[in-house]
C-alpha atoms as a PDB file:
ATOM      1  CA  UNK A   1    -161.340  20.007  86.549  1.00  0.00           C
ATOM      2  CA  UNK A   2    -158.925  21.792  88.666  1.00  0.00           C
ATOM      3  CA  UNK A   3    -158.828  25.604  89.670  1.00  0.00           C
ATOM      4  CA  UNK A   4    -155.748  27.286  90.176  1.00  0.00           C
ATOM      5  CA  UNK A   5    -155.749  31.309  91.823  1.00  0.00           C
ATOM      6  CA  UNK A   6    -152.669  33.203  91.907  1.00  0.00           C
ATOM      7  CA  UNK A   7    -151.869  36.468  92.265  1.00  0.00           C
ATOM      8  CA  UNK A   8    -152.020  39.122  89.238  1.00  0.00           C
ATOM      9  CA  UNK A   9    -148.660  39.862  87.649  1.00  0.00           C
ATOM     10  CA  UNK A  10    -150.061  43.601  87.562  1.00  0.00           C
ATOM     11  CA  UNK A  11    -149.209  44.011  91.066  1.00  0.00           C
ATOM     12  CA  UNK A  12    -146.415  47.078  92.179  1.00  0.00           C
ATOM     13  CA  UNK A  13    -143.938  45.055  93.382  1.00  0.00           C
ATOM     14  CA  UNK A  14    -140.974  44.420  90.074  1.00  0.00           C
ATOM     15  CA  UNK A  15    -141.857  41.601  87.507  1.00  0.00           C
ATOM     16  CA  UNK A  16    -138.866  39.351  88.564  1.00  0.00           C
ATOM     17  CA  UNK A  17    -139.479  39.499  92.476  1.00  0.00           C
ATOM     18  CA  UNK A  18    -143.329  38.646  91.683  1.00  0.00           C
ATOM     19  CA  UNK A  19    -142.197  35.928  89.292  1.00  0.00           C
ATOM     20  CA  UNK A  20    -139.814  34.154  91.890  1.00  0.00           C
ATOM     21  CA  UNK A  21    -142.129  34.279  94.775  1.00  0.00           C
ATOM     22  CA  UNK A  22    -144.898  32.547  92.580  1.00  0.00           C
ATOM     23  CA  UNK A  23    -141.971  30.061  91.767  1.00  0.00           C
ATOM     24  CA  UNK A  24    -140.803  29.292  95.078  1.00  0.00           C
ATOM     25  CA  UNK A  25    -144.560  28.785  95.939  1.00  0.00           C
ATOM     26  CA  UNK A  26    -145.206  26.279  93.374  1.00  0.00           C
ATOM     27  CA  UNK A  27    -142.291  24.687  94.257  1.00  0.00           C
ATOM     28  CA  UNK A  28    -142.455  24.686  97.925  1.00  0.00           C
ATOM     29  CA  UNK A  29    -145.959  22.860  97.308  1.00  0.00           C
ATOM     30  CA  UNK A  30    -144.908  20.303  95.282  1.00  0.00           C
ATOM     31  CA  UNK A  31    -142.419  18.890  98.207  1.00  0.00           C
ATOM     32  CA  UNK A  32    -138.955  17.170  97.515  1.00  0.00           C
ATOM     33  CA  UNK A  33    -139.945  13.649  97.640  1.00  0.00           C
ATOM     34  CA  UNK A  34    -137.619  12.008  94.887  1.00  0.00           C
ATOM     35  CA  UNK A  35    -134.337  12.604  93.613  1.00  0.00           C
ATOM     36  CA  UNK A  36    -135.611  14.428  90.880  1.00  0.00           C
ATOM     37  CA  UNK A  37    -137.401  16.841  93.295  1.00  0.00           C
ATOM     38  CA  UNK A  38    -134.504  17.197  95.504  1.00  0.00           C
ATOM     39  CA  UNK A  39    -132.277  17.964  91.947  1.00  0.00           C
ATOM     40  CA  UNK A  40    -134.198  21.332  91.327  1.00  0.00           C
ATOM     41  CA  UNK A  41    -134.099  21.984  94.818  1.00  0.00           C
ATOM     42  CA  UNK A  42    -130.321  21.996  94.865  1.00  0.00           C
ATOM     43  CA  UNK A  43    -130.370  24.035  91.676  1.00  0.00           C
ATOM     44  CA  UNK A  44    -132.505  26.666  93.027  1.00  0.00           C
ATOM     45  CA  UNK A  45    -130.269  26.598  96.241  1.00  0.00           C
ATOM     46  CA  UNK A  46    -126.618  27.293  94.582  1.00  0.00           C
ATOM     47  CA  UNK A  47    -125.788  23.634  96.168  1.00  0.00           C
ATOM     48  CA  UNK A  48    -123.166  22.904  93.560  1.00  0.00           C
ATOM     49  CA  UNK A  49    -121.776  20.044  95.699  1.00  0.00           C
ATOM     50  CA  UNK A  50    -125.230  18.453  96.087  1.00  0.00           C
ATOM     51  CA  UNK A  51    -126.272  18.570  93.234  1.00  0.00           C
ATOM     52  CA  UNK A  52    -122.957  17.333  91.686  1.00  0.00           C
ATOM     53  CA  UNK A  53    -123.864  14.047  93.413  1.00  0.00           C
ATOM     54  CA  UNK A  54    -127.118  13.928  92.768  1.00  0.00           C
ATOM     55  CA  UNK A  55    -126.202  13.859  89.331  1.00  0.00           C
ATOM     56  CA  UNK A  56    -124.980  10.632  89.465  1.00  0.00           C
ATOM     57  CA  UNK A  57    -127.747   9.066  90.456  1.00  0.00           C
ATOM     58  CA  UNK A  58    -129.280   7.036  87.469  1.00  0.00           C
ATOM     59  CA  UNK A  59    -133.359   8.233  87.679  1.00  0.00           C
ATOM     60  CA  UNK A  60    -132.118  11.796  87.105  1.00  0.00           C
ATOM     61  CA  UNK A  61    -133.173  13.643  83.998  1.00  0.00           C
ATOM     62  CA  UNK A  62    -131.405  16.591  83.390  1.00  0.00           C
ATOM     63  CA  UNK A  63    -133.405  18.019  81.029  1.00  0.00           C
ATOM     64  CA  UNK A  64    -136.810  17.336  82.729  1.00  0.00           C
ATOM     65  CA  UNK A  65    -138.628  20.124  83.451  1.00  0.00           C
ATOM     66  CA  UNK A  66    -141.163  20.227  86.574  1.00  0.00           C
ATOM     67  CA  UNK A  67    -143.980  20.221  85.421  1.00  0.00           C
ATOM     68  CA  UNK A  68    -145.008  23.860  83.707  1.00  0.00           C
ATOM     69  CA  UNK A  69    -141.859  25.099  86.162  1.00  0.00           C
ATOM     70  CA  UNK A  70    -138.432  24.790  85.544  1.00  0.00           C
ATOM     71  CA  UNK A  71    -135.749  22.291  84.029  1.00  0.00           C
ATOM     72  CA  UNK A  72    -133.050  22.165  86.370  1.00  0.00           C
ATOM     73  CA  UNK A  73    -130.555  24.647  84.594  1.00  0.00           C
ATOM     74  CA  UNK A  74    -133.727  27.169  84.789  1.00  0.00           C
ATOM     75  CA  UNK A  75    -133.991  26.377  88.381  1.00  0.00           C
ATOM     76  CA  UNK A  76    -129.891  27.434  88.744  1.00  0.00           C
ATOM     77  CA  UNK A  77    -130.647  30.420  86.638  1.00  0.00           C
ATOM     78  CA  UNK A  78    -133.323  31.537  88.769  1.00  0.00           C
ATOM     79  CA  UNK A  79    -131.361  30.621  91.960  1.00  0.00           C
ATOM     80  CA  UNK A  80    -128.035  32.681  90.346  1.00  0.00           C
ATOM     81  CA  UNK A  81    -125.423  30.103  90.616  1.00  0.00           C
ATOM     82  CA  UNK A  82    -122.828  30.899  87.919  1.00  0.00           C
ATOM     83  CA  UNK A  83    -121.022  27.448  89.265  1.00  0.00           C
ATOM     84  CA  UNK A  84    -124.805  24.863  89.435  1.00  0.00           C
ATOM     85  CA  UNK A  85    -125.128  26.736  85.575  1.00  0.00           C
ATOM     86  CA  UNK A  86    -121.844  25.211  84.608  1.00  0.00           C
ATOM     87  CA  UNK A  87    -121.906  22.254  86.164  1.00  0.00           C
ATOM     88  CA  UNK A  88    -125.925  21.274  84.699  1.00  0.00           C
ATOM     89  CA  UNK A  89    -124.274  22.664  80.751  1.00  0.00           C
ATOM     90  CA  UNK A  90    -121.142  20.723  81.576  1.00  0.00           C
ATOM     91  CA  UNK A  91    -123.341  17.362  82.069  1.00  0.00           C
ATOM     92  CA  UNK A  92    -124.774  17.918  79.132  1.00  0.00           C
ATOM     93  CA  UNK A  93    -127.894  20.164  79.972  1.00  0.00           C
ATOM     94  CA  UNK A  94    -129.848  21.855  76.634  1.00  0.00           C
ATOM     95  CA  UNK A  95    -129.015  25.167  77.596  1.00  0.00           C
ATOM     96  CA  UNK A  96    -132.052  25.975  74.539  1.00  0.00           C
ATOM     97  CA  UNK A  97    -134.803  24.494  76.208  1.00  0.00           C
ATOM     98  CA  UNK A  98    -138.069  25.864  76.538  1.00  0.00           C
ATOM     99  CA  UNK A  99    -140.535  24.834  78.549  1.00  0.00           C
ATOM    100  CA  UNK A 100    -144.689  24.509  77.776  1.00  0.00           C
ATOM    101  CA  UNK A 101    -146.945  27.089  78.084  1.00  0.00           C
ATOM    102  CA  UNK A 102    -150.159  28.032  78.510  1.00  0.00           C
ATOM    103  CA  UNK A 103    -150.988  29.850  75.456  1.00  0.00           C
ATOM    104  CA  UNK A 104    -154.316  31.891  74.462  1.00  0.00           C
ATOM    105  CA  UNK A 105    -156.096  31.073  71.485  1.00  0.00           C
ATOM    106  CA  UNK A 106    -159.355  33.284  72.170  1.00  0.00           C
ATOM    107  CA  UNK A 107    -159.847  36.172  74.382  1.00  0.00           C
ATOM    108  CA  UNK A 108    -162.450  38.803  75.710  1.00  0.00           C
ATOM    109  CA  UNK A 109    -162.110  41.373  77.943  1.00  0.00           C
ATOM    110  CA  UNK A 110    -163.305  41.314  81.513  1.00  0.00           C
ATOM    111  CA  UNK A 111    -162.842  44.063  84.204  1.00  0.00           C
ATOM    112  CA  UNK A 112    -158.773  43.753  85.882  1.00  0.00           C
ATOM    113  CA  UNK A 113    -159.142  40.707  88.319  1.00  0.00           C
ATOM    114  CA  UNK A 114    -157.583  41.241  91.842  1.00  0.00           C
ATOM    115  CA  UNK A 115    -155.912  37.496  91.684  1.00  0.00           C
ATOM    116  CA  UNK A 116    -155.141  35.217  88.253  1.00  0.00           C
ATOM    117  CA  UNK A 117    -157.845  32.450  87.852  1.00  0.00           C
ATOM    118  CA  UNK A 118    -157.380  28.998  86.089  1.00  0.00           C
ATOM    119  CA  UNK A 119    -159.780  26.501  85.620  1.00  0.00           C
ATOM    120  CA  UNK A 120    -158.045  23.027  83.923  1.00  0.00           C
ATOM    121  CA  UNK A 121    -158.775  20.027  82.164  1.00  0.00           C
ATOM    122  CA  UNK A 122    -155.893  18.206  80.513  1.00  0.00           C
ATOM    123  CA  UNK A 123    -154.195  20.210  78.043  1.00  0.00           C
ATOM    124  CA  UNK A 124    -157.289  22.900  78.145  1.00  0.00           C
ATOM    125  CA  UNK A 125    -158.541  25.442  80.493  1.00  0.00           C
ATOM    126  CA  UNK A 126    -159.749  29.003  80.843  1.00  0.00           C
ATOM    127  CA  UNK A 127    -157.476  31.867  82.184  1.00  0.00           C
ATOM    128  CA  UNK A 128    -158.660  34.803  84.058  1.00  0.00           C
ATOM    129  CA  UNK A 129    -155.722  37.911  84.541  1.00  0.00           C
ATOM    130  CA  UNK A 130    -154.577  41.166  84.248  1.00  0.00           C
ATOM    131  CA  UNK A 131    -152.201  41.535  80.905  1.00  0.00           C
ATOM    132  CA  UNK A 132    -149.148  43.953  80.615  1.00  0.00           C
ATOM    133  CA  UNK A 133    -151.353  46.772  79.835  1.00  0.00           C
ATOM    134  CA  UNK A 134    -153.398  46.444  83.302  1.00  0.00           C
ATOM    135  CA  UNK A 135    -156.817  45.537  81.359  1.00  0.00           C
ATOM    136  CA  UNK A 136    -158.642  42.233  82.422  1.00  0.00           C
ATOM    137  CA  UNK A 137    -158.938  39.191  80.109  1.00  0.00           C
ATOM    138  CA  UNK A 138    -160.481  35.950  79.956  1.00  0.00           C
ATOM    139  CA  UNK A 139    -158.497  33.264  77.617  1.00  0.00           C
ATOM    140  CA  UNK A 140    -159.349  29.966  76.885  1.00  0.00           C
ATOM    141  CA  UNK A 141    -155.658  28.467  76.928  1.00  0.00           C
ATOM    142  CA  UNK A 142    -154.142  25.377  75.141  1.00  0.00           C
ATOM    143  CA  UNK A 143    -150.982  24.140  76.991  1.00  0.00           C
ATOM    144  CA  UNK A 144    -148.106  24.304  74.445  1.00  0.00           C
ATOM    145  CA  UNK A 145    -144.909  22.552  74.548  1.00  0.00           C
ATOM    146  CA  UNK A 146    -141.567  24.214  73.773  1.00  0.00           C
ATOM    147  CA  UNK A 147    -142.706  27.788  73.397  1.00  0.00           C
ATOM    148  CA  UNK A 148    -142.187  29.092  77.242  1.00  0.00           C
ATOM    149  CA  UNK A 149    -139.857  29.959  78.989  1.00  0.00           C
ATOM    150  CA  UNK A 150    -135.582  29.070  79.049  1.00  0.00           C
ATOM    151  CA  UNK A 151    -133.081  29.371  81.119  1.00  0.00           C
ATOM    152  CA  UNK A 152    -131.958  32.542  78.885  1.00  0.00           C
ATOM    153  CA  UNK A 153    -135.016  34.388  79.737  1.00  0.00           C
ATOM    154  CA  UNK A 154    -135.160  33.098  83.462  1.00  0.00           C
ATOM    155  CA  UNK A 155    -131.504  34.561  84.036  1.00  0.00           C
ATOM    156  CA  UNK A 156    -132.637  37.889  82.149  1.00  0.00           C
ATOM    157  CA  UNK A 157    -135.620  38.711  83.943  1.00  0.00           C
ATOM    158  CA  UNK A 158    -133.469  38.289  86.825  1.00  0.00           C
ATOM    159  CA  UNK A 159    -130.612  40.301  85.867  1.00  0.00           C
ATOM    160  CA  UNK A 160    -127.972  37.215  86.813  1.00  0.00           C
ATOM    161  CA  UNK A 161    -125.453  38.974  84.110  1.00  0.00           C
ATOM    162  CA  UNK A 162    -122.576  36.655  84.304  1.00  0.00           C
ATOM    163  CA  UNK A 163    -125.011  33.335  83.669  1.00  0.00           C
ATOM    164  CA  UNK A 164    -126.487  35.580  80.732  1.00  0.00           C
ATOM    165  CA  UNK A 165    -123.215  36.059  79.589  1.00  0.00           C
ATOM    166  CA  UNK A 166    -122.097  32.424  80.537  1.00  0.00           C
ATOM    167  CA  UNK A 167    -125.255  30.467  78.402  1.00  0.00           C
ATOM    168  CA  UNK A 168    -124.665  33.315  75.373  1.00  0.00           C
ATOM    169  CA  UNK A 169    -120.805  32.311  75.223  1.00  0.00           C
ATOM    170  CA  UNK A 170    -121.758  28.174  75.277  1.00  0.00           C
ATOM    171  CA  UNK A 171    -124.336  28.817  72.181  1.00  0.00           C
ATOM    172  CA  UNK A 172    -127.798  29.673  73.958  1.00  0.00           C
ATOM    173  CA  UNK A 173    -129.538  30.908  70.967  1.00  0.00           C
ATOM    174  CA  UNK A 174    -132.095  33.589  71.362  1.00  0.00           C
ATOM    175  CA  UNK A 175    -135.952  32.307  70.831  1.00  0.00           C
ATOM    176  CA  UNK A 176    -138.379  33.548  67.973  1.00  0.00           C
ATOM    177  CA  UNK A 177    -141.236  33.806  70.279  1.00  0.00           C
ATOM    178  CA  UNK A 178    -141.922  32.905  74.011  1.00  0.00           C
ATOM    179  CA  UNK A 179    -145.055  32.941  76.164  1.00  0.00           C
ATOM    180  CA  UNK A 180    -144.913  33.581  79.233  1.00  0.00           C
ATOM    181  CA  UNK A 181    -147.470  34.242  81.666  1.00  0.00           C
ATOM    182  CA  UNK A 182    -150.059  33.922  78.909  1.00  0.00           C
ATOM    183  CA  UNK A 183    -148.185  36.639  76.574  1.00  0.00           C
ATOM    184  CA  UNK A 184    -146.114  36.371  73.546  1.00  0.00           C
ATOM    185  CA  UNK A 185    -142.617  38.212  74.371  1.00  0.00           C
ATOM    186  CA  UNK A 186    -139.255  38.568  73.056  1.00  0.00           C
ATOM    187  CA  UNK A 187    -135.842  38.139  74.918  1.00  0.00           C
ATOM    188  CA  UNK A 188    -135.502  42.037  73.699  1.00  0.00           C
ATOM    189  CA  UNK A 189    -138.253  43.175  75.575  1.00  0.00           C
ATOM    190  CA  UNK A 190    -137.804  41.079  79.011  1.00  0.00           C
ATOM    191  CA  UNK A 191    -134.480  42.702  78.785  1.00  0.00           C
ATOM    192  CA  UNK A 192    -135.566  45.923  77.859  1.00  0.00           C
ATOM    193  CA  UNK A 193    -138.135  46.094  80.995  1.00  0.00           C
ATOM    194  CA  UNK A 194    -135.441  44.867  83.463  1.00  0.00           C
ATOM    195  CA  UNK A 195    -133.132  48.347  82.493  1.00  0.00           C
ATOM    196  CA  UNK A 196    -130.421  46.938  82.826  1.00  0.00           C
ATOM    197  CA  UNK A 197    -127.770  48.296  80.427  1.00  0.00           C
ATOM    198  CA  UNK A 198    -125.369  45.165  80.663  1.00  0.00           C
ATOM    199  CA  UNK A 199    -128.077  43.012  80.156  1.00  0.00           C
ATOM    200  CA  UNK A 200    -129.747  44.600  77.378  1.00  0.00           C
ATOM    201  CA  UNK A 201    -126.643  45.077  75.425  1.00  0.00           C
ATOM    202  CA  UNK A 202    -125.380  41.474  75.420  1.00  0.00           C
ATOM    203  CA  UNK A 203    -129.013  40.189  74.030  1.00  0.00           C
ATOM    204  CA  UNK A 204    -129.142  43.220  71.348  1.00  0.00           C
ATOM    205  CA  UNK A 205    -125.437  41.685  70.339  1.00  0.00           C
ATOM    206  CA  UNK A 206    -126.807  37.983  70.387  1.00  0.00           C
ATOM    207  CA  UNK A 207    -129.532  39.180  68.491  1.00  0.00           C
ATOM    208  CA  UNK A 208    -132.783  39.736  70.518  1.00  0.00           C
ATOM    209  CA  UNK A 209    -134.548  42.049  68.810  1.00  0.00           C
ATOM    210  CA  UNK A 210    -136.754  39.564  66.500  1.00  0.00           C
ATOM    211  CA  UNK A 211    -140.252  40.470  67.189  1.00  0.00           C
ATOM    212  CA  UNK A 212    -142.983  37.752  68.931  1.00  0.00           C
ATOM    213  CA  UNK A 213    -145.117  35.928  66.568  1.00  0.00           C
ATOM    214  CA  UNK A 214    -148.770  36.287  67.281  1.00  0.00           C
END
């Protein structure tokens, strides 16, 4: 049994910004050991040239996602290199891929928790947080695979229009249902919340305006 405590998403500063800094966190934690590790670091870091060549390497998986974090072409999306987006779709990356998440399957409410709290065991745990709402909740969570995030919803959230428009024009489809950050949302909505005009109107024309399954 692990416990994990990060900061609420509930917090002032904008959805995306909070969203990166807990990614760059995570993924300054985990270290770049292996070529793997030093693949979504070049993603992250626009290092079209490095990665190019790590590429080559034979124990890279370019779909591989780390851990409940990013696949590579996420990783570029977040970063918001047009040219690592290409060159990960061009290699043959699944441009469709979600990740797992950490979905809730019962809840009560608690009082609005300063910090999120996660308490793990395998594919199990309990999730203390604040929900979109601001009102407190306790969830006992059941890690999901292929309902999370994608690099779609990674480059939406933070309004990287061209890569948006980029993974829309190479077939990026637009997901039923996503959770993220223990929430069912649609591609609609993140785009709605980020107010971007451009942004919104290329997912309305793809599509995004199915509603999340609950």
């Amino acid at each position: 049994m692990r416990t994990d405590t990060r900061r609420s998403e509930s917090d002032a500063a904008p959805v995306w910004r909070r969203q990166l800094v807990a990614l760059l966190l995570a993924f300054a934690a985990s270290g770049c050991s292996t070529t793997q590790e030093r693949v979504y670091d070049a993603a992250l870091a626009g290092n079209a040239a490095k990665l190019q060549s790590l590429l080559a390497k034979p124990d890279v998986e370019i779909d591989r996602a780390q851990g409940l974090l990013n696949t590579p072409l996420m990783w570029a999306s977040v970063g918001g290199s047009l040219d690592c987006v290409k060159l990960l779709t061009e290699k043959g990356a699944d441009i469709n891929k979600q990740i797992a998440a950490w979905v809730p399957v019962r809840k009560e409410s608690i009082p609005a928790p300063a910090f999120h709290r996660m308490s793990v065991s395998g594919s199990e745990g309990e999730a203390e947080y604040t929900d979109k709402n601001g009102s407190g909740v306790r969830a006992y969570v059941v890690r999901t695979p292929g309902v999370g995030p994608c690099a779609l919803s990674r480059a939406v959230v933070r309004e990287r229009v061209e890569i948006v428009r980029y993974l829309l024009e190479k077939g990026a489809t637009i997901p039923g249902r996503m959770c993220i950050d223990f929430e069912w949302t649609t591609m609609a909505d993140l785009a709605k919340a980020t107010g971007n005009a451009e942004i919104i109107a290329l997912i309305e024309r793809a599509g995004g305006s199915v509603p999340a399954k609950r």
